[in-house]
Protein backbone atom coordinates (compact mmCIF):
# COMPACT_ATOMS: atom_id res chain seq x y z
CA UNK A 1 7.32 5.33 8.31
CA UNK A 2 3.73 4.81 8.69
CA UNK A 3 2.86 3.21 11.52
CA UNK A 4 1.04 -0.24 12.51
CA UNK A 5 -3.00 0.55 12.20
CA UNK A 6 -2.27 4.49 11.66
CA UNK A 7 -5.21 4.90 8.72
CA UNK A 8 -7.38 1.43 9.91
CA UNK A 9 -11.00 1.76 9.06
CA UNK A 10 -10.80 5.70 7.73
CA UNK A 11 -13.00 5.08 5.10
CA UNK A 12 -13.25 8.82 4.43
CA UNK A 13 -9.77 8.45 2.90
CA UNK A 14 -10.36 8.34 -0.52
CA UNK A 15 -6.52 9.77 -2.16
CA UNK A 16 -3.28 9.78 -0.24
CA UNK A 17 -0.04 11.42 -1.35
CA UNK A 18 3.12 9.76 -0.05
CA UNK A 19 6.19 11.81 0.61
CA UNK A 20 9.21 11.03 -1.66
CA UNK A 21 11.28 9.92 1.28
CA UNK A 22 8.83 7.09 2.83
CA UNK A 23 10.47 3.53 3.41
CA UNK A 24 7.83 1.46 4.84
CA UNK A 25 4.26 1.07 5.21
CA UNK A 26 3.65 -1.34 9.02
CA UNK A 27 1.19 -4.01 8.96
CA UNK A 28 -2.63 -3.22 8.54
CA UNK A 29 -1.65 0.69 8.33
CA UNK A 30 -4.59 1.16 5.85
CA UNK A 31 -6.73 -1.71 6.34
CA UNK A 32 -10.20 -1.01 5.35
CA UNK A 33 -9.88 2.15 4.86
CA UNK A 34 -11.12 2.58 0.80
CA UNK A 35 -8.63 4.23 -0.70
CA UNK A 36 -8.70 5.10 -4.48
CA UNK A 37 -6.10 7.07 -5.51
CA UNK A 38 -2.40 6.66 -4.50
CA UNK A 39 1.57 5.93 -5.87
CA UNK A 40 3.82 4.23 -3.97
CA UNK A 41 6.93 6.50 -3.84
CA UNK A 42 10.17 4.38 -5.29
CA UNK A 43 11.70 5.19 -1.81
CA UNK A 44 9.22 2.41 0.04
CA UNK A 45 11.35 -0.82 1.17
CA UNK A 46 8.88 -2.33 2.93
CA UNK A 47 5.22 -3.17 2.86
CA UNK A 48 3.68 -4.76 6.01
CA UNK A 49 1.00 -6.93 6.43
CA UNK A 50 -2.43 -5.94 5.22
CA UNK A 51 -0.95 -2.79 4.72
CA UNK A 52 -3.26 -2.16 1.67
CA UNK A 53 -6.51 -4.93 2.27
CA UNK A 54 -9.55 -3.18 1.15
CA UNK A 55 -8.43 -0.09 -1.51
CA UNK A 56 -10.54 0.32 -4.45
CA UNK A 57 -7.91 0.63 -6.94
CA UNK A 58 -7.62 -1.67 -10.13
CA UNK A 59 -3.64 -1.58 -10.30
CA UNK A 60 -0.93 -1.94 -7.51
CA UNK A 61 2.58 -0.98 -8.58
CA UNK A 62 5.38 -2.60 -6.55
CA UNK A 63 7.75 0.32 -6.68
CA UNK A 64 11.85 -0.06 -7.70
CA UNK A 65 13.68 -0.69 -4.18
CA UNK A 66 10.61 -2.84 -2.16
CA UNK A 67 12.61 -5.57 -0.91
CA UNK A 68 9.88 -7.04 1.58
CA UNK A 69 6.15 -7.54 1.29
CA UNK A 70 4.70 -9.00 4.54
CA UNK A 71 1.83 -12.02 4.38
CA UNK A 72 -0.80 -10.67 2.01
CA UNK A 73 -0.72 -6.93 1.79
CA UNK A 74 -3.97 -6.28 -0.54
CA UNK A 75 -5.77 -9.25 1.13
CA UNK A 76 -9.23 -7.92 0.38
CA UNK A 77 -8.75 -5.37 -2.05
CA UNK A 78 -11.55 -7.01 -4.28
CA UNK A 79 -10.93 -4.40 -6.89
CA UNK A 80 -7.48 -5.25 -7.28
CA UNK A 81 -6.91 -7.02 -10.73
CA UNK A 82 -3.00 -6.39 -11.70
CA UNK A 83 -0.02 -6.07 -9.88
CA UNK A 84 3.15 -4.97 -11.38
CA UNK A 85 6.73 -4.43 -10.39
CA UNK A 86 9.30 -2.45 -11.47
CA UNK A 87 11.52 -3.89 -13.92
CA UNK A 88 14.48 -3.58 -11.79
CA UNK A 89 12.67 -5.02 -8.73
């Protein structure tokens, strides 16, 4: 798990590698914080939040076994202009 606020406001953070085995992202864990390069691992569940607000990314990919996406998770991710889901999702 990654905790509530554990990346806020790193702007510094420009890539992060999940580990295969993550099941949730809490609530404003990366909020502002820039990020560019990432994959959601198909382990995640859950997605709190504003988990995501702010990355630079184009594409979000709503991995195979999310079952819950908290109140607007890429909230001001003004880069943001596709999100898909996997097929089985």
């Amino acid at each position: 798990m990654i905790g509530v606020n554990a990346f806020n406001s790193t702007r510094q953070l420009k890539k992060v590698t999940f580990p295969g085995t993550l099941k949730t992202i809490q609530g404003y864990a990366f909020y502002n914080s820039f990020v560019e390069e990432f994959k959601l691992p198909d382990s995640l569940v859950t997605i709190g939040r504003d988990a995501l607000s702010s990355w630079k990314v184009g594409v979000l990919h709503i991995p195979v076994n999310v079952r819950e996406i908290e109140g607007y998770p890429c909230r001001t991710s003004t880069e943001l202009t596709e999100i898909t889901a996997d097929a089985d999702n």
